[in-house]
Protein backbone atom coordinates (compact mmCIF):
# COMPACT_ATOMS: atom_id res chain seq x y z
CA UNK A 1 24.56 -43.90 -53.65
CA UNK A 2 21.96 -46.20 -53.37
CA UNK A 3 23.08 -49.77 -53.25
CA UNK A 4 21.37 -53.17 -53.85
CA UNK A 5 23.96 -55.51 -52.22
CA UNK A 6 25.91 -55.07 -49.10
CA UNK A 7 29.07 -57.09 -49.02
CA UNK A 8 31.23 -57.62 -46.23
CA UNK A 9 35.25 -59.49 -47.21
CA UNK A 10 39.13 -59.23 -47.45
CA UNK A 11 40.47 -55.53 -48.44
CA UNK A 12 39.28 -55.29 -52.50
CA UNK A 13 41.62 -55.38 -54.90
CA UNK A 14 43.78 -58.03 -52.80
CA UNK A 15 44.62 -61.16 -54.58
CA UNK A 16 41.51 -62.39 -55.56
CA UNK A 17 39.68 -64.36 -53.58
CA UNK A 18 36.46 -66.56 -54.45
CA UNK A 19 33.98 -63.62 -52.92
CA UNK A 20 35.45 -61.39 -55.58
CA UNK A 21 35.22 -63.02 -58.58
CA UNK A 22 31.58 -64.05 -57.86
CA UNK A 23 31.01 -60.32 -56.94
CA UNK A 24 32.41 -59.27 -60.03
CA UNK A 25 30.28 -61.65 -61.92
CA UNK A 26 27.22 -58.88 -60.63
CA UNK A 27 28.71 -55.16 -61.24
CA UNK A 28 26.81 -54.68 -63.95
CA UNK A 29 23.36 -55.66 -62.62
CA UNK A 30 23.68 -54.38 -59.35
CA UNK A 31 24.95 -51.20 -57.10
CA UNK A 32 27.05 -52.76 -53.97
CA UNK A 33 29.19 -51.07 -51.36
CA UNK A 34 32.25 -53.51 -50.47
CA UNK A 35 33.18 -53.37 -47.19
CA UNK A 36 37.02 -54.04 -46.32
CA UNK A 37 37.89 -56.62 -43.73
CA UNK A 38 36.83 -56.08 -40.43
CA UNK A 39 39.75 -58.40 -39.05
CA UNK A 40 39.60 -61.67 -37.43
CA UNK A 41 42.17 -61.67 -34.76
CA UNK A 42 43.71 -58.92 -32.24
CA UNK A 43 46.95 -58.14 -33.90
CA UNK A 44 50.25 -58.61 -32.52
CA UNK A 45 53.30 -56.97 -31.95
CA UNK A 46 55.27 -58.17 -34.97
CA UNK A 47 56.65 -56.35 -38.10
CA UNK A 48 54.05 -57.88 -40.46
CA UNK A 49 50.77 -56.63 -38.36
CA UNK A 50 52.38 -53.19 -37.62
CA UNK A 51 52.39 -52.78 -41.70
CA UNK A 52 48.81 -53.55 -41.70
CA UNK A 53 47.45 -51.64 -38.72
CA UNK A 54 49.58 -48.88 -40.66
CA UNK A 55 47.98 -49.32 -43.69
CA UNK A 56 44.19 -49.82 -42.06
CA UNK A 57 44.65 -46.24 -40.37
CA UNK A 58 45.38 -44.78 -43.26
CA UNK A 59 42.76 -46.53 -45.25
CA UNK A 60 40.22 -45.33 -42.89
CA UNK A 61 40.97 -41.79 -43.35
CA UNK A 62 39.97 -42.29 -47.19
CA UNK A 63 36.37 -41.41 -48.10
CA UNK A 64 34.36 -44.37 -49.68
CA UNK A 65 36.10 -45.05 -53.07
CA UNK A 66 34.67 -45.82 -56.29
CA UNK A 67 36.95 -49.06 -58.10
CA UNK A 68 37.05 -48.80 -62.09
CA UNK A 69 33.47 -50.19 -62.33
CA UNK A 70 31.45 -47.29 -61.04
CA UNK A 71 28.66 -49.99 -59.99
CA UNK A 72 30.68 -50.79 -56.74
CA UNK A 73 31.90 -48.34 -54.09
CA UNK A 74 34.35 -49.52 -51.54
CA UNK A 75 34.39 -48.51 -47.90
CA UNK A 76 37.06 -48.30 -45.34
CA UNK A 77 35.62 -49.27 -42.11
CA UNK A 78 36.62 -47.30 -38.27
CA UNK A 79 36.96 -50.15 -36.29
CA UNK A 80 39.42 -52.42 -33.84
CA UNK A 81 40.05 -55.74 -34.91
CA UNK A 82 39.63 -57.24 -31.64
CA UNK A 83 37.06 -60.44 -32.20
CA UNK A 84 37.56 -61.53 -28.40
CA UNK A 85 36.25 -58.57 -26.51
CA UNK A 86 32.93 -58.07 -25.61
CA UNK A 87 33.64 -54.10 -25.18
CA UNK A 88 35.05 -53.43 -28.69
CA UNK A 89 32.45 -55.61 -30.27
CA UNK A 90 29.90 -53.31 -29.17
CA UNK A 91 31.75 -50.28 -30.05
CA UNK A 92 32.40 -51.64 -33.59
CA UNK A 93 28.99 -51.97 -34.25
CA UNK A 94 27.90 -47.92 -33.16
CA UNK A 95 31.50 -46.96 -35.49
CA UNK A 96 30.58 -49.61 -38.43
CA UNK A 97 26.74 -48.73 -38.79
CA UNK A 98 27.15 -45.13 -38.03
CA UNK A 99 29.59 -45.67 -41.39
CA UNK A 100 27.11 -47.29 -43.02
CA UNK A 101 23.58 -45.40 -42.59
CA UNK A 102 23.90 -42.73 -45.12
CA UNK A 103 24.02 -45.31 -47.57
CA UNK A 104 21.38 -47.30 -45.95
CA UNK A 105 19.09 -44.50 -45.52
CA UNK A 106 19.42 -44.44 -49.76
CA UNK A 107 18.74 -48.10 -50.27
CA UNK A 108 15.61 -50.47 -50.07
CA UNK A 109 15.74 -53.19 -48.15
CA UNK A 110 19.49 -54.42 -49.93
CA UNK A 111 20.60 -58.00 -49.79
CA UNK A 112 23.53 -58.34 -47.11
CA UNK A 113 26.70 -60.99 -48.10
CA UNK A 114 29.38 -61.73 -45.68
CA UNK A 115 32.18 -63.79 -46.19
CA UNK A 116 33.49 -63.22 -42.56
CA UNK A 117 32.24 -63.68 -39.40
CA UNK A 118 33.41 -60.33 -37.81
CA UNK A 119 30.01 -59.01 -40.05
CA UNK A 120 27.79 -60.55 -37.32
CA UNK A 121 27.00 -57.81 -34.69
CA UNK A 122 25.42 -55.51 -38.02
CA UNK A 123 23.09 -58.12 -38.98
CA UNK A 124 20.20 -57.64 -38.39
CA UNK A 125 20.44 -53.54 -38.24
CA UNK A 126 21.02 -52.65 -41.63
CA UNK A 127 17.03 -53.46 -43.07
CA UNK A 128 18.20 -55.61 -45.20
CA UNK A 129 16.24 -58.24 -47.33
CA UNK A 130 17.93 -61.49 -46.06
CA UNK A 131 21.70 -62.02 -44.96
CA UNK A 132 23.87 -64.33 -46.82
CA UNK A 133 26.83 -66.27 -45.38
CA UNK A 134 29.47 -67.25 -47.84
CA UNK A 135 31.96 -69.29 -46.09
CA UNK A 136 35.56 -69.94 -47.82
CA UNK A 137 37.07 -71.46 -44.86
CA UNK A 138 37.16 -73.69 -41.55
CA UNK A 139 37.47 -70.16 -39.83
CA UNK A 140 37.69 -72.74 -36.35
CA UNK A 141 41.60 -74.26 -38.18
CA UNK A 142 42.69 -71.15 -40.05
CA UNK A 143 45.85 -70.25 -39.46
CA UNK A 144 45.84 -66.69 -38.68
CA UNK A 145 42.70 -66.66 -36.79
CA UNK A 146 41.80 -66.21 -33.28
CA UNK A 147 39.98 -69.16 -33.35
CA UNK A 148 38.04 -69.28 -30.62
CA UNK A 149 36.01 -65.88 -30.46
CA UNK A 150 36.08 -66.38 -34.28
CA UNK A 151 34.14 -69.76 -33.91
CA UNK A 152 31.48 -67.98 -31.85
CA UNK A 153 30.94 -65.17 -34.27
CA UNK A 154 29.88 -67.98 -36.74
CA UNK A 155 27.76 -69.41 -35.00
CA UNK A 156 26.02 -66.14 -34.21
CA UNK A 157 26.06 -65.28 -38.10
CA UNK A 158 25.14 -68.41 -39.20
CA UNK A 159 21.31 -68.37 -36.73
CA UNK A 160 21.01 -64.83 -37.88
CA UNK A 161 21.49 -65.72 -42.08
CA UNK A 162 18.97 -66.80 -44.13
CA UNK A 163 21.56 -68.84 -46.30
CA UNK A 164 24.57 -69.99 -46.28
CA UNK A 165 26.93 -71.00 -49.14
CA UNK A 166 29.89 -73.07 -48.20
CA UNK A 167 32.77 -73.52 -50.95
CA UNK A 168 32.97 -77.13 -50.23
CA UNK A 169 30.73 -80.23 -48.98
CA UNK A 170 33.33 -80.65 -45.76
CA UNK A 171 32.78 -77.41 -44.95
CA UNK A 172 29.30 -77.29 -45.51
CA UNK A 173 29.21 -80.17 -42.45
CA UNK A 174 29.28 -77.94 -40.21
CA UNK A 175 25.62 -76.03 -41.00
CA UNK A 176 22.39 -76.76 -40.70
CA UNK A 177 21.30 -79.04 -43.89
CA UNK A 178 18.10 -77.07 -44.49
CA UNK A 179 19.56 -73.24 -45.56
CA UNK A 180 23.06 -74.62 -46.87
CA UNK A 181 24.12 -75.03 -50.36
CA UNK A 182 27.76 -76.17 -51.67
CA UNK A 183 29.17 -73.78 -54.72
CA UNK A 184 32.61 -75.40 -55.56
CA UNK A 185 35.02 -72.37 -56.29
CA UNK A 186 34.97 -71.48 -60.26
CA UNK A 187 37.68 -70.38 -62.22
CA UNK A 188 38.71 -67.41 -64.49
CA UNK A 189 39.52 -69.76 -67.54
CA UNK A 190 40.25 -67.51 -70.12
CA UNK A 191 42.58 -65.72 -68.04
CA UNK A 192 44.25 -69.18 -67.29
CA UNK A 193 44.07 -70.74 -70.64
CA UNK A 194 44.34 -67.65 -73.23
CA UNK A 195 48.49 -68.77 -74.13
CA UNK A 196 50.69 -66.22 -72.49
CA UNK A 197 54.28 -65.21 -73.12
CA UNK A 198 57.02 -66.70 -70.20
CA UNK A 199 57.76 -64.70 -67.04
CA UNK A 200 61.01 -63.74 -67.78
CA UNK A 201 62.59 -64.68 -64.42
CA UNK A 202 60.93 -67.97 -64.14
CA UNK A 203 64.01 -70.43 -64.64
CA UNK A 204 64.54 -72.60 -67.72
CA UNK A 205 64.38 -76.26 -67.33
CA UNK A 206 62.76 -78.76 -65.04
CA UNK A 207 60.73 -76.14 -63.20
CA UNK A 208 57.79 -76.85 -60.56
CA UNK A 209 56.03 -74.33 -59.56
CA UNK A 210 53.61 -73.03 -56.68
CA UNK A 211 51.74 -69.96 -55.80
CA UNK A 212 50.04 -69.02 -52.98
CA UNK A 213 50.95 -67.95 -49.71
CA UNK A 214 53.53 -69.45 -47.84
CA UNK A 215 51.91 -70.07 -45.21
CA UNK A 216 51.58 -72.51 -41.83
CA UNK A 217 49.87 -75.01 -43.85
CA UNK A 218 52.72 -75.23 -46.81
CA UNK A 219 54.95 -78.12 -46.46
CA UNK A 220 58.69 -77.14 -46.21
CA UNK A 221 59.82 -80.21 -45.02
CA UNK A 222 58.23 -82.07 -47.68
CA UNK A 223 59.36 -79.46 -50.76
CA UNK A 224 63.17 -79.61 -49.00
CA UNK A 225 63.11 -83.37 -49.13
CA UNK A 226 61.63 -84.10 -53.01
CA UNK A 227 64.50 -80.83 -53.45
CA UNK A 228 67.11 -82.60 -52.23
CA UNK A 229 65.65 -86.09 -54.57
CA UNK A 230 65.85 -84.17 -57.68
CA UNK A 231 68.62 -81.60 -57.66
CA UNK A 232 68.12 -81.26 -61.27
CA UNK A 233 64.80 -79.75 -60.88
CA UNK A 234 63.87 -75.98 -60.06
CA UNK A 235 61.26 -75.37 -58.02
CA UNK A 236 59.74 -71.77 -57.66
CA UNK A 237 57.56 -70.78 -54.86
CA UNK A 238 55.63 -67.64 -55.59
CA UNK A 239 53.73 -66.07 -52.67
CA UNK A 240 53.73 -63.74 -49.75
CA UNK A 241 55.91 -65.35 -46.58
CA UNK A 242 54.21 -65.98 -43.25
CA UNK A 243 56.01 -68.26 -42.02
CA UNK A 244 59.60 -68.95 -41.50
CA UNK A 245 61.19 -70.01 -44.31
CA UNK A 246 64.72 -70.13 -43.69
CA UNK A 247 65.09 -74.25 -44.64
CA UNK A 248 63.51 -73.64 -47.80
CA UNK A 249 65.84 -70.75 -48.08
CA UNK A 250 68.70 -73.29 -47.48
CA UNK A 251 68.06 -75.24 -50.33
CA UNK A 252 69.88 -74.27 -53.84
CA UNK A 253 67.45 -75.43 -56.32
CA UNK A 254 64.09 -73.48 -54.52
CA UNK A 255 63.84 -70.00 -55.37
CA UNK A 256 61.24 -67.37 -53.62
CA UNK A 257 60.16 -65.21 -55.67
CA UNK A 258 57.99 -63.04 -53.21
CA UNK A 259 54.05 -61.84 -54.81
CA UNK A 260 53.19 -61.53 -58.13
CA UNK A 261 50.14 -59.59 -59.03
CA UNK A 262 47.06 -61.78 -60.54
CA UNK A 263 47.45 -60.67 -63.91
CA UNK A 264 50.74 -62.55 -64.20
CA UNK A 265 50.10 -65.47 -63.21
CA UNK A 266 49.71 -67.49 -66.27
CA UNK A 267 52.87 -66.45 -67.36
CA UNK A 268 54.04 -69.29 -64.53
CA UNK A 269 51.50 -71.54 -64.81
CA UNK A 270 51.48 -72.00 -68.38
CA UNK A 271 55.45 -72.59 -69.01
CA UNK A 272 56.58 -74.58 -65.54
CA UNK A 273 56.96 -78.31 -65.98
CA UNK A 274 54.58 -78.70 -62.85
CA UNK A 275 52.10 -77.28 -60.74
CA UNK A 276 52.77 -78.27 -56.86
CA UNK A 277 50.44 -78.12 -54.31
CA UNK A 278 52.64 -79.67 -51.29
CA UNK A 279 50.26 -78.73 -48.17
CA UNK A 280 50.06 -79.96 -44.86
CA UNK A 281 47.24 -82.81 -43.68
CA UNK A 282 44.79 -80.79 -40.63
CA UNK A 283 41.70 -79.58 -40.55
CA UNK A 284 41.69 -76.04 -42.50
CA UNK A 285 43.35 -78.25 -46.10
CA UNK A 286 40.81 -80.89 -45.24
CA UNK A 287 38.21 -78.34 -45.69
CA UNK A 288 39.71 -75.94 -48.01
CA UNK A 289 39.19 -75.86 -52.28
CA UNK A 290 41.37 -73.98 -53.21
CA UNK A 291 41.42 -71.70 -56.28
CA UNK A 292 44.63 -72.46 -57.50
CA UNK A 293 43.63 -76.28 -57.98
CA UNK A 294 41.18 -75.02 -60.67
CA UNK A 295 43.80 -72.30 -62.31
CA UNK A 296 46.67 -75.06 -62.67
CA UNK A 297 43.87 -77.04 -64.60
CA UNK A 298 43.01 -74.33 -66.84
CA UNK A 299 46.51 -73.69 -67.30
CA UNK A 300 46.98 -77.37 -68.53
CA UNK A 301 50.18 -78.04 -67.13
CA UNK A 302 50.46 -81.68 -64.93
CA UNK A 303 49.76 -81.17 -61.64
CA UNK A 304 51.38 -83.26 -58.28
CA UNK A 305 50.04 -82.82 -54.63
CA UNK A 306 49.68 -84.22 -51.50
CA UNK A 307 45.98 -85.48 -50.93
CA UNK A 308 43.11 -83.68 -49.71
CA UNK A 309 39.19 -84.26 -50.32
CA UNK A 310 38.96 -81.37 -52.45
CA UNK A 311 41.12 -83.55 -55.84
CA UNK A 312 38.43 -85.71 -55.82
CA UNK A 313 36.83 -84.59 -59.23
CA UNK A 314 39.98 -84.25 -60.66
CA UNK A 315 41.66 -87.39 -59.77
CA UNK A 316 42.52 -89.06 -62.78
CA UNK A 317 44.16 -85.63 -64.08
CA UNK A 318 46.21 -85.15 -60.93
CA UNK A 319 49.19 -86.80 -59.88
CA UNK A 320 48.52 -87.41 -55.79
CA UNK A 321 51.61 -88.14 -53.94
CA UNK A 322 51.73 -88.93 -49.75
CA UNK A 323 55.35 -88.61 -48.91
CA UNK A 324 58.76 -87.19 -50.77
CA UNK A 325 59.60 -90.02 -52.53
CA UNK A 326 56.59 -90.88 -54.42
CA UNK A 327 56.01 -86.80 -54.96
CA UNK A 328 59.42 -86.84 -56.60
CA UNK A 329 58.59 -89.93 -58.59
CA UNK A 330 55.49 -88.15 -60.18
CA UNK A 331 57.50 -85.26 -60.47
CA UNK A 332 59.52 -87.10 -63.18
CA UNK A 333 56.52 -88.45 -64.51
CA UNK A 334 54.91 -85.59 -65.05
CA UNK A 335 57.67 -84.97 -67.94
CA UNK A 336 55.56 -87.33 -70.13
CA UNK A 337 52.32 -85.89 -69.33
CA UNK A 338 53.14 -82.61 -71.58
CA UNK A 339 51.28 -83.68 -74.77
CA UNK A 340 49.12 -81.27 -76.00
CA UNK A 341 46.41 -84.47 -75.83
CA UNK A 342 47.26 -84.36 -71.80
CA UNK A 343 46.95 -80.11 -71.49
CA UNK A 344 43.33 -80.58 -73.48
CA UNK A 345 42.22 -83.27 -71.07
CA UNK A 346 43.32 -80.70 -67.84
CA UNK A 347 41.67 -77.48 -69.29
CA UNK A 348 38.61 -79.46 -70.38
CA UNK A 349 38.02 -80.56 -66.70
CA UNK A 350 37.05 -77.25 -65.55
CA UNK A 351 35.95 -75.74 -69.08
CA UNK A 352 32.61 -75.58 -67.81
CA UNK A 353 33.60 -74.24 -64.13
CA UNK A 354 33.49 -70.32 -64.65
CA UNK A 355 32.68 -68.38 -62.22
CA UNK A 356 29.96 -66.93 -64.70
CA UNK A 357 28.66 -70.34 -64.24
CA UNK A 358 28.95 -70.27 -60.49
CA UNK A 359 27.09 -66.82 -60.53
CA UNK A 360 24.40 -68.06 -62.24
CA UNK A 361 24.17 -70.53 -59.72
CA UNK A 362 24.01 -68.64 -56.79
CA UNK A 363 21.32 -65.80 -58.82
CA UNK A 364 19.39 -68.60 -58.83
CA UNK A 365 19.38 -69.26 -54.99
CA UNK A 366 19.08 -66.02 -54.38
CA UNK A 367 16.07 -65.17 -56.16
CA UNK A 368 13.64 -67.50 -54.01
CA UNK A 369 15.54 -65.56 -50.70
């Protein structure tokens, strides 16, 4: 297979994250090989991380797999995740490009994107046109993350890259003005706006609604409280757990409904009263733009959250609340903001914010690389 784009991200065909839909946006103009993630922290002895180092082995005794669009191939890489050591960096590399040289020794010169930093010790040996560093994420606050060795690996990637595209202007901060562009995350709209039929287990009622993954950065102790302020209301968090969640748990009127695949989705954003986007205030939500804030738009549905730079287009259309009370206030509100007038004013906002658009966008860029 000869390919024209070499892309390094999370495991394809995970929730979707902004590297593939823009990726998607170029299957039919171009031949890429996806790489799965190459890991950003050493794993630990824990129940969740022994399902995935499970599930990595046996992934990497798979051949490279074509997905349903024969223009991308995915591959399965041999390697440790082990950011912090010097030792298994190196061996990484020999396993990762020894992986990667058949397809290589195919291919002119192709165009290298990495949306994580673990890419960095390949760079620069796979003759590739230019290297481009697509950055989702304060990789230096992300929970999950061994931070530190993490941080470094940036760095590296970010001297050795001849752009870099960060998903929002805080993030974009922290690179050098003169190769870094901000591409605001786009949205599937018609997926999120073509009317859908109800999930059938989503409760009737006053029903707010997340999803996402429950996560360090989610704010139990905020959801418990505005619970506990309007028992009348439902609120259903939908999402993988990795955190403890035992006090939201407690609480009769929240209800966890565990992952739901992307194609149902808008069966829960389109009928819930609210969309809630109750996060935490540190560094990775001060730099994060998150997809979902675009999806509950083109969904139309009111939307209340805690603050973050990221509302700031969307301000007027977005009910921002700082504490319990006032997030349970505009939670109430939000019961008059269901006018069809009010749903055309929310799916308007990002009308013009597919990621077709954001493609274009970055073609653009790329072409003078």
């Amino acid at each position: 297979m000869k390919i024209d784009m070499l892309v390094f991200g999370e495991d394809w065909g995970a929730h979707p994250s902004s590297t593939q839909h823009l990726i998607n946006q170029y299957l039919t103009s171009q031949e890429i090989l996806w790489v799965n993630s190459l890991g950003l922290r050493r794993p630990k002895l824990n129940y969740f991380d022994l399902m995935r180092a499970g599930r990595k082995l046996l992934s990497m005794c798979q051949s490279p797999a074509n997905t349903n669009n024969h223009c991308l191939r995915q591959l399965n890489p041999r390697c440790i995740s082990w950011p912090g050591n010097r030792h298994i960096r190196q061996l990484n590399q020999k396993l990762l490009l020894r992986q990667l040289r058949p397809f290589l020794d195919k291919s002119a010169s192709p165009l290298v994107w990495t949306s994580l930093p673990s890419a960095v010790d390949v760079i620069g040996h796979l003759n590739e046109r230019a290297c481009v560093y697509y950055c989702g994420d304060d990789f230096s606050a992300l929970a999950g993350v061994d931070h530190a060795p993490i941080q470094a690996m940036e760095d590296e990637l970010v001297e050795k890259s001849q752009l870099v595209i960060a998903a929002s202007a805080q993030l974009a901060k922290k690179f050098p003005q003169k190769k870094t562009i901000v591409l605001n995350h786009g949205v599937d709209y018609r997926h999120f706006a073509t009317p859908t039929t109800v999930a059938c287990d989503l409760p009737t009622g006053l029903t707010a609604g997340f999803y996402g993954s429950i996560s360090t950065w989610f704010d139990q102790r905020l959801i418990c409280q505005v619970a506990k302020l309007l028992p009348h209301w439902k609120f259903v968090l939908i999402g993988q757990i990795q955190t403890d969640v035992s006090a939201l748990r407690a609480q009769a009127n929240i209800s966890l409904l565990g992952p739901r695949d992307y194609q149902e989705l808008p069966s829960y954003s389109q009928h819930w009263y609210a969309g809630i986007l109750p996060f935490k205030d540190n560094r990775q939500i001060q730099a994060c733009n998150p997809l979902k804030l675009r999806e509950y738009l083109a969904a139309g549905r009111p939307i209340v959250s805690t603050p973050f730079p990221a509302l700031a287009p969307y301000c007027d259309l977005i009910n921002i609340a700082e504490n319990a009370e006032q997030f349970a206030i505009s939670l109430e509100s939000s019961v008059r903001g269901q006018s069809q007038e009010h749903k055309e004013l929310r799916q308007n906002s990002v009308l013009n914010e597919d990621w077709k658009v954001k493609a274009k966008i970055v073609s653009d860029v790329l072409a003078q690389l």
